[in-house]
PDB file of N, CA and C in Angstrom:
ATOM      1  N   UNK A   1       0.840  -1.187   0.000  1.00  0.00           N
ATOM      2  CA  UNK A   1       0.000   0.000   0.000  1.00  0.00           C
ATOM      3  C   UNK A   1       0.881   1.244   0.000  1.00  0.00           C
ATOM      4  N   UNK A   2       0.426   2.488  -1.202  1.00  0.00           N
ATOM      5  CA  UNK A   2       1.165   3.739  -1.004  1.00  0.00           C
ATOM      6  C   UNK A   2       1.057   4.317   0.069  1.00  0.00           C
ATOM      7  N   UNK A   3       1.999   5.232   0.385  1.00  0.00           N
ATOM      8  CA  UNK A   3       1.878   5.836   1.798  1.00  0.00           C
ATOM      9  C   UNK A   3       1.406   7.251   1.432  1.00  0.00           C
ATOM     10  N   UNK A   4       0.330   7.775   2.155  1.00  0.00           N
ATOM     11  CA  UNK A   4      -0.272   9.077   1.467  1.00  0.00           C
ATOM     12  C   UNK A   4      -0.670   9.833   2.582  1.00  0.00           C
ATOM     13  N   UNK A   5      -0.673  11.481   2.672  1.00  0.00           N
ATOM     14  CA  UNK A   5      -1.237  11.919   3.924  1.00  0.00           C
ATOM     15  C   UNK A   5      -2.187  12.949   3.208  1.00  0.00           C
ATOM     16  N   UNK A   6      -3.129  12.905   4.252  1.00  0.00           N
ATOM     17  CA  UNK A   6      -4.800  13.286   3.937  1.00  0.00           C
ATOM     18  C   UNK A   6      -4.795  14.944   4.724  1.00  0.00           C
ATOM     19  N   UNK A   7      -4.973  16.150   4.011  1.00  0.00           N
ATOM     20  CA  UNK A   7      -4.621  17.132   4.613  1.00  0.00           C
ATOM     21  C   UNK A   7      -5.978  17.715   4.527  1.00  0.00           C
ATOM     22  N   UNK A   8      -6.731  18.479   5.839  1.00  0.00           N
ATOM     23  CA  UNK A   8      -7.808  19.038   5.891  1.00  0.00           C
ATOM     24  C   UNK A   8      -7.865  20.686   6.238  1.00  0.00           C
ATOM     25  N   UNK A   9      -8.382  21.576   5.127  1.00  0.00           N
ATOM     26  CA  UNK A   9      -7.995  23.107   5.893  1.00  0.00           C
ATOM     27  C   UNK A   9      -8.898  23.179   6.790  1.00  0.00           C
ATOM     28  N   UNK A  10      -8.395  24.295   7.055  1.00  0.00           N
ATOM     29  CA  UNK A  10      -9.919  24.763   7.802  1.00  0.00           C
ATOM     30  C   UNK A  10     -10.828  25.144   7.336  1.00  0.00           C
ATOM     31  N   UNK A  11     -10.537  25.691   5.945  1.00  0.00           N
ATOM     32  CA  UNK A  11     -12.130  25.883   4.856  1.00  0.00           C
ATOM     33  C   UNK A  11     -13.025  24.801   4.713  1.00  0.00           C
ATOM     34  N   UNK A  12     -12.158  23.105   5.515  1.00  0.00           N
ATOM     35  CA  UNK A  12     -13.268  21.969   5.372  1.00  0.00           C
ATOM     36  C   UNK A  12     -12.580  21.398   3.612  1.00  0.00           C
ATOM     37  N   UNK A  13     -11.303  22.230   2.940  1.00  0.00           N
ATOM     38  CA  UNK A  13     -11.351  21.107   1.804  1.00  0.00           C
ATOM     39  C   UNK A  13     -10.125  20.594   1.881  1.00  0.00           C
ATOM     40  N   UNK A  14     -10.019  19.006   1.238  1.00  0.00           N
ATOM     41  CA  UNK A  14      -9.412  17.582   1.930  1.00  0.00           C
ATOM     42  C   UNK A  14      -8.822  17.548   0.462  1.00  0.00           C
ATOM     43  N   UNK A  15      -7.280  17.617   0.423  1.00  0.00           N
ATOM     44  CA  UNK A  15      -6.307  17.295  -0.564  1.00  0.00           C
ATOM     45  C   UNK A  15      -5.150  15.719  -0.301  1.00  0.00           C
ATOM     46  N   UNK A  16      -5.186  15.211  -0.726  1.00  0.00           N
ATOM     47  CA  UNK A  16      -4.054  13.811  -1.118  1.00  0.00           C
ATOM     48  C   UNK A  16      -2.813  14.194  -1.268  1.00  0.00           C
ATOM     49  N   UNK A  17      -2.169  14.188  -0.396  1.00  0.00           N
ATOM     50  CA  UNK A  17      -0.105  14.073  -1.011  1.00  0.00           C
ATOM     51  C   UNK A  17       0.215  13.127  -0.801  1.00  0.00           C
ATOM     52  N   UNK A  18       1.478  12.465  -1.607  1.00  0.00           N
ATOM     53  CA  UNK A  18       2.001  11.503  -1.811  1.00  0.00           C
ATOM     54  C   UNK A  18       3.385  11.738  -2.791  1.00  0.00           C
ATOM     55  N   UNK A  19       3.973  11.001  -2.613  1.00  0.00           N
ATOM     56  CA  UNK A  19       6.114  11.045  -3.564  1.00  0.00           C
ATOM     57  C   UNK A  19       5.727  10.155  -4.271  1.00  0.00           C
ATOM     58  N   UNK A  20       6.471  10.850  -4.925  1.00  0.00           N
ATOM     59  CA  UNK A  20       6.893   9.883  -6.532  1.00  0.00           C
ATOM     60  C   UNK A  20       8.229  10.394  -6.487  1.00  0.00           C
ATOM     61  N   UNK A  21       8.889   9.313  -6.174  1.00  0.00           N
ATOM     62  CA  UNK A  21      10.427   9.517  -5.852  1.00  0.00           C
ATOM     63  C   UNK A  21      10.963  10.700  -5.626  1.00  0.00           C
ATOM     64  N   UNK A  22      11.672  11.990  -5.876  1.00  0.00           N
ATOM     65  CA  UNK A  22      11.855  13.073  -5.562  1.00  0.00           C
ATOM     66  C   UNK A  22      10.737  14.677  -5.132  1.00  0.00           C
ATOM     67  N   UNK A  23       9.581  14.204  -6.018  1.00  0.00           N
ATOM     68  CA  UNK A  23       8.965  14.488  -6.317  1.00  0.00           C
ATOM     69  C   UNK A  23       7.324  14.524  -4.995  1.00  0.00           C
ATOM     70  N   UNK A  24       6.990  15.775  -4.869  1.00  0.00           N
ATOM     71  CA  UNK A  24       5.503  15.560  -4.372  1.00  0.00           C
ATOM     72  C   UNK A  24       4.595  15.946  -5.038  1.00  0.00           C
ATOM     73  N   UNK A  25       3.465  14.914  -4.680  1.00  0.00           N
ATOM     74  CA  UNK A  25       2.109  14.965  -5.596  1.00  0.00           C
ATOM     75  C   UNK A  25       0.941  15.104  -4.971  1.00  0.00           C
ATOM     76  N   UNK A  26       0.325  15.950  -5.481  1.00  0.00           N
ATOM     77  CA  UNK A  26      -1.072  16.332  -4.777  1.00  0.00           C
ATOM     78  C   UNK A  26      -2.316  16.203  -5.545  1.00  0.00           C
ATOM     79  N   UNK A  27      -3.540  16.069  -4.924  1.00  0.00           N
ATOM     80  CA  UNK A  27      -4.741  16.575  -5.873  1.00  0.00           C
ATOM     81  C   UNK A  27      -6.188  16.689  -4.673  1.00  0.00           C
ATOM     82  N   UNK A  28      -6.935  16.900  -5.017  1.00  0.00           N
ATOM     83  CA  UNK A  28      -8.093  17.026  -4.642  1.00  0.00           C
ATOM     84  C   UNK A  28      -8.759  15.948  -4.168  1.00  0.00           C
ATOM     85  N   UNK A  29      -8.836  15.275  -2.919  1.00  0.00           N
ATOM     86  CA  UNK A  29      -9.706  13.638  -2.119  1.00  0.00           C
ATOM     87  C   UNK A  29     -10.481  13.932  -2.739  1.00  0.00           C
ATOM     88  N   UNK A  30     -11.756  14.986  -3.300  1.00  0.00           N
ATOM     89  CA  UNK A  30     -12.942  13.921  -3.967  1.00  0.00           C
ATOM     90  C   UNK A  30     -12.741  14.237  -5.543  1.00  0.00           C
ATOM     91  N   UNK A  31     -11.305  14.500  -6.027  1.00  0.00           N
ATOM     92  CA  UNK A  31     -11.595  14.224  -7.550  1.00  0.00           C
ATOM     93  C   UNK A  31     -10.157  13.386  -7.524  1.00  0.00           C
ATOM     94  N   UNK A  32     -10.626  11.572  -8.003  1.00  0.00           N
ATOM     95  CA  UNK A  32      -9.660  11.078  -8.179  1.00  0.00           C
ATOM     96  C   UNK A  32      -9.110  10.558  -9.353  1.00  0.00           C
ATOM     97  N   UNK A  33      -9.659  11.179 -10.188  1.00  0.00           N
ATOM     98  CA  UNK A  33      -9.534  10.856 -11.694  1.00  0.00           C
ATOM     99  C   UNK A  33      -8.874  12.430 -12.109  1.00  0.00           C
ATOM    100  N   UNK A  34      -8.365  13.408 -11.416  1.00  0.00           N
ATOM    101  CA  UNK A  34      -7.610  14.647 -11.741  1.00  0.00           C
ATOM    102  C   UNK A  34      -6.363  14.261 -11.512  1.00  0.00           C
ATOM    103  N   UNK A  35      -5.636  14.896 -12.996  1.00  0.00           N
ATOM    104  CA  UNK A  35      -4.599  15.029 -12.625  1.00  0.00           C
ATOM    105  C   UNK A  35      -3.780  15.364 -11.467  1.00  0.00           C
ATOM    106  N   UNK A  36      -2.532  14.723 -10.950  1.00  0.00           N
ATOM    107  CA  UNK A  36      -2.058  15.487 -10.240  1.00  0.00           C
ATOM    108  C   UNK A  36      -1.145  16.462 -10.220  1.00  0.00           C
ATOM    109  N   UNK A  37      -1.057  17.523  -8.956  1.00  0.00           N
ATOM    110  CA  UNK A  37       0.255  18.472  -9.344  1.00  0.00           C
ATOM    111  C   UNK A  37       1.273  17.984  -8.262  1.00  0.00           C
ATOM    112  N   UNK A  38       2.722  17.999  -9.311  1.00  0.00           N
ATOM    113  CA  UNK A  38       3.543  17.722  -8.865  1.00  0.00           C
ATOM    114  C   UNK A  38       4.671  18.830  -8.873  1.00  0.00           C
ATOM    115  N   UNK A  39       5.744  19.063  -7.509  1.00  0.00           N
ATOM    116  CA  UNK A  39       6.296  19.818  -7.235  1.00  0.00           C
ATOM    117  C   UNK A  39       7.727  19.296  -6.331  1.00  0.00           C
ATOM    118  N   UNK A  40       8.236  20.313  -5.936  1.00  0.00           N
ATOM    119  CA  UNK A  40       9.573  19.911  -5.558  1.00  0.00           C
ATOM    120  C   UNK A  40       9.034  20.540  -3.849  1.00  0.00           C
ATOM    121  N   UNK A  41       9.827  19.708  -3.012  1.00  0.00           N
ATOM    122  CA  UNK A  41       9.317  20.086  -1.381  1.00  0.00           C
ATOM    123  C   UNK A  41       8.842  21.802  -1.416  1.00  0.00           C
ATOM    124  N   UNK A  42       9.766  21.829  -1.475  1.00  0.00           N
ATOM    125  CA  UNK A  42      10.032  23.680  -1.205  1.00  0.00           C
ATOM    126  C   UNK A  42       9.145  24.118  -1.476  1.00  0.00           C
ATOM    127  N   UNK A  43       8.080  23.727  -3.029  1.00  0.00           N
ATOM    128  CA  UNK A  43       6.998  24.676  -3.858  1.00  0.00           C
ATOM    129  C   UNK A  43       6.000  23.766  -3.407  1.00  0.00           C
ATOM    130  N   UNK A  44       5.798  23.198  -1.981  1.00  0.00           N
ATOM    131  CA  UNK A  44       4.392  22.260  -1.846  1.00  0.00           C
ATOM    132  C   UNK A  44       3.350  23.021  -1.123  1.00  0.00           C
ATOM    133  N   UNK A  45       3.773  24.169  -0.575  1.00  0.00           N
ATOM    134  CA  UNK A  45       2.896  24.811   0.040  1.00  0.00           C
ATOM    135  C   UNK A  45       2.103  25.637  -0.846  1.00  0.00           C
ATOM    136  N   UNK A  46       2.703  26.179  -2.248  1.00  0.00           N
ATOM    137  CA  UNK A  46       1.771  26.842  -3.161  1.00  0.00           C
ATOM    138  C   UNK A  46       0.742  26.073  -3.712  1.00  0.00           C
ATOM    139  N   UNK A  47       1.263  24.809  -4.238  1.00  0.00           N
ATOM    140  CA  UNK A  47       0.288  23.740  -4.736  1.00  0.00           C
ATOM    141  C   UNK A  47      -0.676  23.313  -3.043  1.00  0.00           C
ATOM    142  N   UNK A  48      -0.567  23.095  -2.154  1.00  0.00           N
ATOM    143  CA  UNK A  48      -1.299  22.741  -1.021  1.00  0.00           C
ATOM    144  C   UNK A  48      -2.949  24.641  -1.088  1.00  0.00           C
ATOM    145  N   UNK A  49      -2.335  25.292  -1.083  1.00  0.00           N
ATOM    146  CA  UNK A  49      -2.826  26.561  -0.937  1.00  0.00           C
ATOM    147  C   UNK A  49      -3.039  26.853  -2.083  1.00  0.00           C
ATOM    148  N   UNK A  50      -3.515  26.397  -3.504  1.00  0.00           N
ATOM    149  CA  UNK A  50      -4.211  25.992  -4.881  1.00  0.00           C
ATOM    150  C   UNK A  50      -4.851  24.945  -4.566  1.00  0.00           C
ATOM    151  N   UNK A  51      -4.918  23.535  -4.353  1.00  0.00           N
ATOM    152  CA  UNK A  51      -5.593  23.125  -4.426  1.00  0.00           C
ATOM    153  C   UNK A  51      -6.989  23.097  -3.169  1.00  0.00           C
ATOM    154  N   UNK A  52      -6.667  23.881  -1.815  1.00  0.00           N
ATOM    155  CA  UNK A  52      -7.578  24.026  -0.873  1.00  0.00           C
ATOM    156  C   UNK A  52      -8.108  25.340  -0.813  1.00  0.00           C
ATOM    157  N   UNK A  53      -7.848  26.143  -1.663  1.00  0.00           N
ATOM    158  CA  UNK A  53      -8.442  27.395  -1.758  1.00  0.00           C
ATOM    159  C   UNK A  53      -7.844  28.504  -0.948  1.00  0.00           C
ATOM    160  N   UNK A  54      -6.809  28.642  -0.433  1.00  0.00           N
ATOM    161  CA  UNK A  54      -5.832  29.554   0.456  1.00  0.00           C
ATOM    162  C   UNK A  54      -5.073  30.174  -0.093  1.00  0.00           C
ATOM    163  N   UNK A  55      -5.239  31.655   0.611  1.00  0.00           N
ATOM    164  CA  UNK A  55      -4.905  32.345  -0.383  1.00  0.00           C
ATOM    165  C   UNK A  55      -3.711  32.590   0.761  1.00  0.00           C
ATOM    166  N   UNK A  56      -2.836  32.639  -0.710  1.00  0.00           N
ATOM    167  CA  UNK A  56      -1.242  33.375   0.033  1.00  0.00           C
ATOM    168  C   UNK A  56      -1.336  34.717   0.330  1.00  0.00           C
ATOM    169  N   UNK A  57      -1.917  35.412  -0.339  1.00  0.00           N
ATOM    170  CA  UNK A  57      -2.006  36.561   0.199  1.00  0.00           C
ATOM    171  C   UNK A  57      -2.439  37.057   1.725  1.00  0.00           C
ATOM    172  N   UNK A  58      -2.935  36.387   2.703  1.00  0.00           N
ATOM    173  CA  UNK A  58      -3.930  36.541   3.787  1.00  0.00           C
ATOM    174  C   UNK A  58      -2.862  35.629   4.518  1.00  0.00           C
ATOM    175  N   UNK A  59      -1.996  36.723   5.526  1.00  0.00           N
ATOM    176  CA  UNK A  59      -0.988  35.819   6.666  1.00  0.00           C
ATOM    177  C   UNK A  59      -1.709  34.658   7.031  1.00  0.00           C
ATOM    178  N   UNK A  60      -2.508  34.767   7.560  1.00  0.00           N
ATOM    179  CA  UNK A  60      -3.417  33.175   8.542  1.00  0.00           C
ATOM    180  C   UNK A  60      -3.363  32.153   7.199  1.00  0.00           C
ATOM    181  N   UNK A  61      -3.495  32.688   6.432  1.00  0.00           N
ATOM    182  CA  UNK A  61      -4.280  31.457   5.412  1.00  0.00           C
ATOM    183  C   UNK A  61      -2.941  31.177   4.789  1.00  0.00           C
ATOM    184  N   UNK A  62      -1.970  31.565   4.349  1.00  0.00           N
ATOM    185  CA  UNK A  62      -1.057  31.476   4.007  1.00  0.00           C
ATOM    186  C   UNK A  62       0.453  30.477   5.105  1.00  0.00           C
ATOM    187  N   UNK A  63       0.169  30.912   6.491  1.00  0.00           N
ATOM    188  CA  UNK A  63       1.008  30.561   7.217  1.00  0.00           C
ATOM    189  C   UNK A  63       0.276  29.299   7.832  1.00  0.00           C
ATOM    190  N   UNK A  64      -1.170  28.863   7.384  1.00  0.00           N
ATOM    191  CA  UNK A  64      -1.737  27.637   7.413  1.00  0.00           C
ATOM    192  C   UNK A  64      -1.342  26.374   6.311  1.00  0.00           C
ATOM    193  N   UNK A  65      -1.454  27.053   5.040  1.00  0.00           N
ATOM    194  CA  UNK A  65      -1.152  26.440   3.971  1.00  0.00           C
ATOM    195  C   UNK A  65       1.007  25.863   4.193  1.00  0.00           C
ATOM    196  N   UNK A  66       1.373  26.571   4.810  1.00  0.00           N
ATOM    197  CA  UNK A  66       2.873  26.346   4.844  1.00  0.00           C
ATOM    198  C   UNK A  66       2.642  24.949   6.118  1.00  0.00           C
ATOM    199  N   UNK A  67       1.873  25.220   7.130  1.00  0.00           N
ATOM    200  CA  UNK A  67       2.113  24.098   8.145  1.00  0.00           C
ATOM    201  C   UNK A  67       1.500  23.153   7.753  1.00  0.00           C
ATOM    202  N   UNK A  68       0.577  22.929   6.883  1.00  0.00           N
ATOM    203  CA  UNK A  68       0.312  21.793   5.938  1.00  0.00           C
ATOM    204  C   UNK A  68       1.078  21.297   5.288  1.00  0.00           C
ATOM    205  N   UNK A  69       1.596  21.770   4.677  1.00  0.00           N
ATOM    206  CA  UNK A  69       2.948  21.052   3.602  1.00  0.00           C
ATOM    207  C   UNK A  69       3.684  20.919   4.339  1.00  0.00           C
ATOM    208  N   UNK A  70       4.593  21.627   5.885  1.00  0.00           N
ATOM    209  CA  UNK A  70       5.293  21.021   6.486  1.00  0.00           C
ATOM    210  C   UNK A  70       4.793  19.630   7.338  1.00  0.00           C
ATOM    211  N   UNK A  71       3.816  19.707   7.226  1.00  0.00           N
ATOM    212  CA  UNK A  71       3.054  18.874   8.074  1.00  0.00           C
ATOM    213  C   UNK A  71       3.388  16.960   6.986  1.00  0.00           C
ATOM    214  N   UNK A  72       3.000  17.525   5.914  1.00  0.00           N
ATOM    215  CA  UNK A  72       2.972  16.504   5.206  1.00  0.00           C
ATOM    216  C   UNK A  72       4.261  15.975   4.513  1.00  0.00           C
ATOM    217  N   UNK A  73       5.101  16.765   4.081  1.00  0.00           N
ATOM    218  CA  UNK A  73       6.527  16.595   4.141  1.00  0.00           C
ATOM    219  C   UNK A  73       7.406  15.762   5.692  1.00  0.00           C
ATOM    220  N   UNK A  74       6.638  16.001   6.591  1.00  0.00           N
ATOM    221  CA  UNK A  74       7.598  15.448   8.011  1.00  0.00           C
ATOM    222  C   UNK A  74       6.975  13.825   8.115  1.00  0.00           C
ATOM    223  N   UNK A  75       5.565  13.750   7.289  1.00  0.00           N
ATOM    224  CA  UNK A  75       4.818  12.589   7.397  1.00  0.00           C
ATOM    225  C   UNK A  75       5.453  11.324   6.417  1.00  0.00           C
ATOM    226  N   UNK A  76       5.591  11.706   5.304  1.00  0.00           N
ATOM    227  CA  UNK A  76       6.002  11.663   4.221  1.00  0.00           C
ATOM    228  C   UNK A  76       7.342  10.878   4.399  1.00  0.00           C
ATOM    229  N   UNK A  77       8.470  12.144   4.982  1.00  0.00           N
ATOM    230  CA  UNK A  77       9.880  11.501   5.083  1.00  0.00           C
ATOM    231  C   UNK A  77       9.895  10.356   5.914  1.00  0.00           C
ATOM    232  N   UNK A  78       9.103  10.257   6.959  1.00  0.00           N
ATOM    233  CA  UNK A  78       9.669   9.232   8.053  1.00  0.00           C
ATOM    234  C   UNK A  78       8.251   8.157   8.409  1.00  0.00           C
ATOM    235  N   UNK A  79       7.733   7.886   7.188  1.00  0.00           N
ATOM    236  CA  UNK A  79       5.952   6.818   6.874  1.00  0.00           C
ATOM    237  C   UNK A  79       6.780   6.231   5.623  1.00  0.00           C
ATOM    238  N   UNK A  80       7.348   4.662   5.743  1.00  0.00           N
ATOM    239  CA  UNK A  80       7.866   3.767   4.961  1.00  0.00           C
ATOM    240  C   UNK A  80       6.444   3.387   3.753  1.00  0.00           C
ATOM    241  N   UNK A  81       6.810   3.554   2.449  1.00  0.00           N
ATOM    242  CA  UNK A  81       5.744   3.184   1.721  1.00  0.00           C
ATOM    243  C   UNK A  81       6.215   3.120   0.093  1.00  0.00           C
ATOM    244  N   UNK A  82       5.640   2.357  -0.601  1.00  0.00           N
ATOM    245  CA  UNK A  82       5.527   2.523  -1.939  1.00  0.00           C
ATOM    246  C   UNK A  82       5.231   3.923  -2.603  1.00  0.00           C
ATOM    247  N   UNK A  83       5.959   4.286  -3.716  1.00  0.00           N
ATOM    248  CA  UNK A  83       5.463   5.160  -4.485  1.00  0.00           C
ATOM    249  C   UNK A  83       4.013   5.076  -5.330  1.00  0.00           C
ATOM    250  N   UNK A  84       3.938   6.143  -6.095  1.00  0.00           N
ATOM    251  CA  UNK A  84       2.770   5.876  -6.871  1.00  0.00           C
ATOM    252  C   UNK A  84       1.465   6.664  -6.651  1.00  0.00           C
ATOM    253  N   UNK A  85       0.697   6.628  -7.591  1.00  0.00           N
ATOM    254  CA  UNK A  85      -0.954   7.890  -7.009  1.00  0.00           C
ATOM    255  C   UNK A  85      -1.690   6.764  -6.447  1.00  0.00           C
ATOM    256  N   UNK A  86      -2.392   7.630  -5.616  1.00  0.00           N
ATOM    257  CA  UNK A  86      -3.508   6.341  -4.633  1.00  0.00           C
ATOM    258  C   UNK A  86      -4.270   5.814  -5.811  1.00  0.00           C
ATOM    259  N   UNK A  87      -4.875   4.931  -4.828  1.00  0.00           N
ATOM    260  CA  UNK A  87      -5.866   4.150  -6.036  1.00  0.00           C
ATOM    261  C   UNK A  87      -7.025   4.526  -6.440  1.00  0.00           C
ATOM    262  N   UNK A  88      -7.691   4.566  -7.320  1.00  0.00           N
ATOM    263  CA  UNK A  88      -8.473   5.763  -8.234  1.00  0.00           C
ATOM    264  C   UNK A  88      -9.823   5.131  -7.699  1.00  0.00           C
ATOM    265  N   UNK A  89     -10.633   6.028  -7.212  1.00  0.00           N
ATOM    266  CA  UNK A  89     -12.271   5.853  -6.830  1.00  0.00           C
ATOM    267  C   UNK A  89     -11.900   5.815  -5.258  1.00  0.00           C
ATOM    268  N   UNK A  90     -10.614   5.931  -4.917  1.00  0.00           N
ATOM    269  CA  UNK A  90     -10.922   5.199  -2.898  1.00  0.00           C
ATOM    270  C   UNK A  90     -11.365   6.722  -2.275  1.00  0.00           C
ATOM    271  N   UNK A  91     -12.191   6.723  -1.478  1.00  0.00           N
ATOM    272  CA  UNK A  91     -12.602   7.582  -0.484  1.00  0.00           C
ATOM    273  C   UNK A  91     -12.301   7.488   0.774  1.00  0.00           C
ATOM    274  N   UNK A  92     -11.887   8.365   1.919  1.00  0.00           N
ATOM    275  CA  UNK A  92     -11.249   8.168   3.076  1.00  0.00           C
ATOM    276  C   UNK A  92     -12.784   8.295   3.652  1.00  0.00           C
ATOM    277  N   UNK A  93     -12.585   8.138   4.836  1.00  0.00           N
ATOM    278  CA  UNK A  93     -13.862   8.155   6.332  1.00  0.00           C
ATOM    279  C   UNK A  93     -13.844   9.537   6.549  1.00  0.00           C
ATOM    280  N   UNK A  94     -14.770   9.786   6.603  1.00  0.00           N
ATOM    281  CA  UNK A  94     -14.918  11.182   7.543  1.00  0.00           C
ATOM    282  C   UNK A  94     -14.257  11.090   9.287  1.00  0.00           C
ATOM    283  N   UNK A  95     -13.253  12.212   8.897  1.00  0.00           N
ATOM    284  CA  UNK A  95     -12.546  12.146  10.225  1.00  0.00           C
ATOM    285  C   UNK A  95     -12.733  13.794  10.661  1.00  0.00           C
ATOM    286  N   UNK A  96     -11.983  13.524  12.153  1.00  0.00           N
ATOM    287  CA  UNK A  96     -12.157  15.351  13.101  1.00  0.00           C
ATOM    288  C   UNK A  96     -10.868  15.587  12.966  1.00  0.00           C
ATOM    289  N   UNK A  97      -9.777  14.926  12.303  1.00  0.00           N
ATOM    290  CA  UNK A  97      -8.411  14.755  12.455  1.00  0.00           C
ATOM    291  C   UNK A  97      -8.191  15.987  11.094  1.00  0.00           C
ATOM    292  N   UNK A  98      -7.229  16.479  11.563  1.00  0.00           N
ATOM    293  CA  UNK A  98      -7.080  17.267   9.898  1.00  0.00           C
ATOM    294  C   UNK A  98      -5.961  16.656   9.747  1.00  0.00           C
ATOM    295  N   UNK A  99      -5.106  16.007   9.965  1.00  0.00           N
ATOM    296  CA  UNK A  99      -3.951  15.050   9.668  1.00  0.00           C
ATOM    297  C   UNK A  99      -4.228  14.306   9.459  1.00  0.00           C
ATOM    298  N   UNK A 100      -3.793  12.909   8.294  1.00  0.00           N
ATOM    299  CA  UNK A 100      -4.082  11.290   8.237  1.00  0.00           C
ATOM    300  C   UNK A 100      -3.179  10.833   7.443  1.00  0.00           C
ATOM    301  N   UNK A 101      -2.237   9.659   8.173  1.00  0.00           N
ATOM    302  CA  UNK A 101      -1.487   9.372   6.919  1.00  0.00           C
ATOM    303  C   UNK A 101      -1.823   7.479   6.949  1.00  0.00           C
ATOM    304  N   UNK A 102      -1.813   7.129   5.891  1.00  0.00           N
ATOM    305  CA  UNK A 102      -2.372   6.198   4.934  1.00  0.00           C
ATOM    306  C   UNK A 102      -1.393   5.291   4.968  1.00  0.00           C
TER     307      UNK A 102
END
């Protein structure tokens, strides 16, 4: 099983990251047939804050969107797992957790 962490803003919208070898990949939990965007660590917080609707411009929302991607980057490095995009149609549980890793 890929190893993937489930990131929730506080706007309530739920994005997928996951590596592909150097590489992080994101997209949207309820569209799993979208492409994903892929980025280098450093640029994961712009793609995290695109795909959940956070705007960089707005300190809070912006310095939220950064502890997400750090959040998921620290999950990421040290959660042993296969590469690869999750598996297409899976839906997670409704959780209170805004963290989840897979």
């Amino acid at each position: 099983m890929q190893t993937q962490v489930t990131l929730r803003a506080s706007n309530g919208a739920k994005i997928l990251v996951w590596r592909e070898e150097d590489l992080f990949c994101a997209r949207r939990a309820e569209a799993p047939r979208e492409q994903p965007q892929t980025c280098l660590g450093l640029d994961l917080f712009e793609i995290v804050a695109e795909l959940t609707g956070l705007d960089l411009e707005d300190v809070a929302q912006a310095a939220e969107a950064i502890e997400l991607a750090d959040h998921a980057q620290h999950r990421l490095a040290t959660t042993p797992g296969r590469t690869g995009p999750p598996a297409e149609g899976r839906d997670d549980p409704p959780t209170k957790a805004r963290f989840r890793t897979k």
